[in-house]
C-alpha atoms as a PDB file:
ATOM      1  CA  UNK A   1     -19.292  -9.274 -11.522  1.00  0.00           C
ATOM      2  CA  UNK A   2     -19.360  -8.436  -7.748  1.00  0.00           C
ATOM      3  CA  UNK A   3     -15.851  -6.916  -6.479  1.00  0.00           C
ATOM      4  CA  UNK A   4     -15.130  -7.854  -2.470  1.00  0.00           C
ATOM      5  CA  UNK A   5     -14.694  -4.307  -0.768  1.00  0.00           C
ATOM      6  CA  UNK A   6     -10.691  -4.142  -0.188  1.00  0.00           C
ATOM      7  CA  UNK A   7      -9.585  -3.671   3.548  1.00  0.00           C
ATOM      8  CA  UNK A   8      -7.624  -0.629   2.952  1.00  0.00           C
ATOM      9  CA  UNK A   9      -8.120   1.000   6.217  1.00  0.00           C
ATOM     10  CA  UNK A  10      -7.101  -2.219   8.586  1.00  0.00           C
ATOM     11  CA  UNK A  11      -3.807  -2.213   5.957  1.00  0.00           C
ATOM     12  CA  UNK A  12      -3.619   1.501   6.576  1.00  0.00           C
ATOM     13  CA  UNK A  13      -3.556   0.900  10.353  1.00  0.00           C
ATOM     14  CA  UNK A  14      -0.804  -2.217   9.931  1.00  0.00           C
ATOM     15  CA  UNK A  15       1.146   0.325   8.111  1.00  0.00           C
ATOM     16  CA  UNK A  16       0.739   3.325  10.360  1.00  0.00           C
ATOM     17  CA  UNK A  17       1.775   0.721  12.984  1.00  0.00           C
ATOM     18  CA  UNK A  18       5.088  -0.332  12.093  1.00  0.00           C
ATOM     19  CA  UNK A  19       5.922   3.150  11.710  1.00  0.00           C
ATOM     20  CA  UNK A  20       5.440   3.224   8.140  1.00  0.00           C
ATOM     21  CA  UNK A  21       2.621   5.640   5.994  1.00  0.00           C
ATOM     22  CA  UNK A  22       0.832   4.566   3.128  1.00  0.00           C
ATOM     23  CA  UNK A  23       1.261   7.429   0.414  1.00  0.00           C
ATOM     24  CA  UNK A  24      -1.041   6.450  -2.919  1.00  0.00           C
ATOM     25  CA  UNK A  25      -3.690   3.753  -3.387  1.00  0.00           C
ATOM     26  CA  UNK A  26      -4.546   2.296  -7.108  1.00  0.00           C
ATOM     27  CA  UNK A  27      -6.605  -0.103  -8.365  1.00  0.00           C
ATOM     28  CA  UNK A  28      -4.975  -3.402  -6.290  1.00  0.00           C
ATOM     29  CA  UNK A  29      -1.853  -1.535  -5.137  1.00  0.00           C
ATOM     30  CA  UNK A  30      -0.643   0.241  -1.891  1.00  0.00           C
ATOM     31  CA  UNK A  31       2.250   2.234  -1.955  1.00  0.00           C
ATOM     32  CA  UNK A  32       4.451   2.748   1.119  1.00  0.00           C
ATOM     33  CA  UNK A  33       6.372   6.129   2.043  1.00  0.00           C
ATOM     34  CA  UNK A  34       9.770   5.681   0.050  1.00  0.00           C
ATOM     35  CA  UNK A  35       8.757   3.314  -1.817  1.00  0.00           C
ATOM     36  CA  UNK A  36      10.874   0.715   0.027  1.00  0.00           C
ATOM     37  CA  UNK A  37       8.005  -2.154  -0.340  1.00  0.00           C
ATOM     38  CA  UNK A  38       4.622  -2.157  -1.599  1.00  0.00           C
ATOM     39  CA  UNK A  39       1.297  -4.596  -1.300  1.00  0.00           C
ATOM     40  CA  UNK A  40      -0.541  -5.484  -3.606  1.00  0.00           C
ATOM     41  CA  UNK A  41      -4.310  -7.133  -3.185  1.00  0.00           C
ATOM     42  CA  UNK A  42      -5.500 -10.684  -3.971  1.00  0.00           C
ATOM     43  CA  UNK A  43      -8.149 -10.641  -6.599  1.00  0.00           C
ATOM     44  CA  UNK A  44      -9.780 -13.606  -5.183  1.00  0.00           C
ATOM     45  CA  UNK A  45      -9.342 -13.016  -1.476  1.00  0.00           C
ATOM     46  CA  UNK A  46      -9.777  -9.249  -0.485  1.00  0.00           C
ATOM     47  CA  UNK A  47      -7.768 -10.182   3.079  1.00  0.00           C
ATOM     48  CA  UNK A  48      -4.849 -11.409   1.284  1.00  0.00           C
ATOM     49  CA  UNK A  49      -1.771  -9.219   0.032  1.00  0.00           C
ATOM     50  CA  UNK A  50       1.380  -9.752  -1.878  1.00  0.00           C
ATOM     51  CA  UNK A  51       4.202  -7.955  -0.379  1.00  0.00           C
ATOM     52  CA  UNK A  52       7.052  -6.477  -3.127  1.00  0.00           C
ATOM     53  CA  UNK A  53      10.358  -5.148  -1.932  1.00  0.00           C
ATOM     54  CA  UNK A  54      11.941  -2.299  -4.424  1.00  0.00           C
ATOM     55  CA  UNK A  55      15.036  -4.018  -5.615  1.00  0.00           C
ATOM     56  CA  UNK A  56      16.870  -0.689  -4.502  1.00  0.00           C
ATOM     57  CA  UNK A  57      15.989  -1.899  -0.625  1.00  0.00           C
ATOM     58  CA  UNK A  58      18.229  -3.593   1.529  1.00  0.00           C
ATOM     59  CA  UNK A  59      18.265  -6.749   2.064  1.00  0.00           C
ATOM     60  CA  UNK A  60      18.353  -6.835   5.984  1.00  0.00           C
ATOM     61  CA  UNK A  61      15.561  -4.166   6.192  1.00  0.00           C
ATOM     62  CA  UNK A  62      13.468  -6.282   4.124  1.00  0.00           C
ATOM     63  CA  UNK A  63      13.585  -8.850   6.046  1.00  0.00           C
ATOM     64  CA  UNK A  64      13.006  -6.854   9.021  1.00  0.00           C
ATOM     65  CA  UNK A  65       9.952  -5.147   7.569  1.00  0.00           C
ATOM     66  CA  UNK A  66       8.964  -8.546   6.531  1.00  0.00           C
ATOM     67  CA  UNK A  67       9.700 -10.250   9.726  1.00  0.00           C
ATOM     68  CA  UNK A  68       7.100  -7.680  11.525  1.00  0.00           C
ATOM     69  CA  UNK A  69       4.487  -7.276   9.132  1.00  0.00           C
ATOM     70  CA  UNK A  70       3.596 -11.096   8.259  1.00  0.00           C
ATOM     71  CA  UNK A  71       3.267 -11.763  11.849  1.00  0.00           C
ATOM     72  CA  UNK A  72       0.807  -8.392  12.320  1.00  0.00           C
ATOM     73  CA  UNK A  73      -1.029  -8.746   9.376  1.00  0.00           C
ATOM     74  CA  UNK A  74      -2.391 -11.691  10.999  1.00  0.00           C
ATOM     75  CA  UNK A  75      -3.258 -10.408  13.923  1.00  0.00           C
ATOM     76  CA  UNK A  76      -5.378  -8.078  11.651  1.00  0.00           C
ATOM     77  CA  UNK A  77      -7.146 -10.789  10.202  1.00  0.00           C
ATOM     78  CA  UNK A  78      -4.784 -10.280   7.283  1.00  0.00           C
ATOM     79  CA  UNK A  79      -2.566 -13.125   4.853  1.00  0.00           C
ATOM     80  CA  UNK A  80       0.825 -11.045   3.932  1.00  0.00           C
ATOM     81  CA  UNK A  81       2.973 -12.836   1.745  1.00  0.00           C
ATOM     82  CA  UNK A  82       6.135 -12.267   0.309  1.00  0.00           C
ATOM     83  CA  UNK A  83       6.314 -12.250  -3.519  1.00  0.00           C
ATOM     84  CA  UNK A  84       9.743 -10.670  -4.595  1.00  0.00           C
ATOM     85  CA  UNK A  85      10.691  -7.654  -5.593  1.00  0.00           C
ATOM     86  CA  UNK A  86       9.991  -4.459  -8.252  1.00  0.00           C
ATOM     87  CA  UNK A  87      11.375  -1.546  -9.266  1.00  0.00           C
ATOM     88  CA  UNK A  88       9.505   1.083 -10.487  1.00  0.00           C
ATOM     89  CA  UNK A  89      11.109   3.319 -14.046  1.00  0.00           C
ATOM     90  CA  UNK A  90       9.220   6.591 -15.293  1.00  0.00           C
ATOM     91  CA  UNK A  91       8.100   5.930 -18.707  1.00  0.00           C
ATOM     92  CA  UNK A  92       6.078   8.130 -21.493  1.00  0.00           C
ATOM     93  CA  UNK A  93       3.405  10.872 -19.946  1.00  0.00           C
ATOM     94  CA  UNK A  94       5.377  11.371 -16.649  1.00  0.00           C
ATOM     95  CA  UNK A  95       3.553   7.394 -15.750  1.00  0.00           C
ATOM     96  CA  UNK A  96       5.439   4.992 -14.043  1.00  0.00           C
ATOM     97  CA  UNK A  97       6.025   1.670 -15.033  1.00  0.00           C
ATOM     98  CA  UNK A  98       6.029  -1.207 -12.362  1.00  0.00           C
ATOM     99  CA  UNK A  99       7.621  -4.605 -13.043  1.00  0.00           C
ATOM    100  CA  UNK A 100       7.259  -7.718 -10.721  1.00  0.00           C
ATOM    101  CA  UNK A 101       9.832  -9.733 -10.415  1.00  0.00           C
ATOM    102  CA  UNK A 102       8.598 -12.775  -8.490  1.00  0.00           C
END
């Protein structure tokens, strides 16, 4: 099976852009400094991206963040879309646990 190479720079750029910094990389996901929002790839489309808000983020700033980024991404030759939200516990082994809440 053939996996499409994942834009990560261009994102990195959209990021660095709207005065944010992307501070970890894993598998699919990008975090964001704070932790505010984060994106997660499309498996089936490399240029598409879910965008997550941590519950813990206020409402007006997501929609801010939002507001800008959807608009840039495509510029960038990206699809952002807003999923919902997260938030992120520490479970066992000092790992962090992620749940989605669409």
């Amino acid at each position: 099976m053939e996996t499409a190479l994942r834009p990560l720079g261009t994102v990195m750029t959209l990021i660095e852009k709207l005065g944010h910094e992307v501070t970890y990389a894993y598998e699919d996901l990008v975090f964001i400094n704070h932790n505010d929002f984060l994106l997660q790839f499309d498996a089936a489309d490399p240029n598409a991206l879910d965008l997550f808000f941590n519950t813990e983020c206020d409402a007006k700033e997501a929609d801010e963040v939002a507001g800008r980024m959807i608009p840039e991404g495509i510029q960038q030759g990206l699809l952002i879309r807003r999923k919902g939200t997260y938030t992120m516990t520490e479970a066992e082994n000092n790992n962090l646990q992620i749940t989605f809440n669409p």
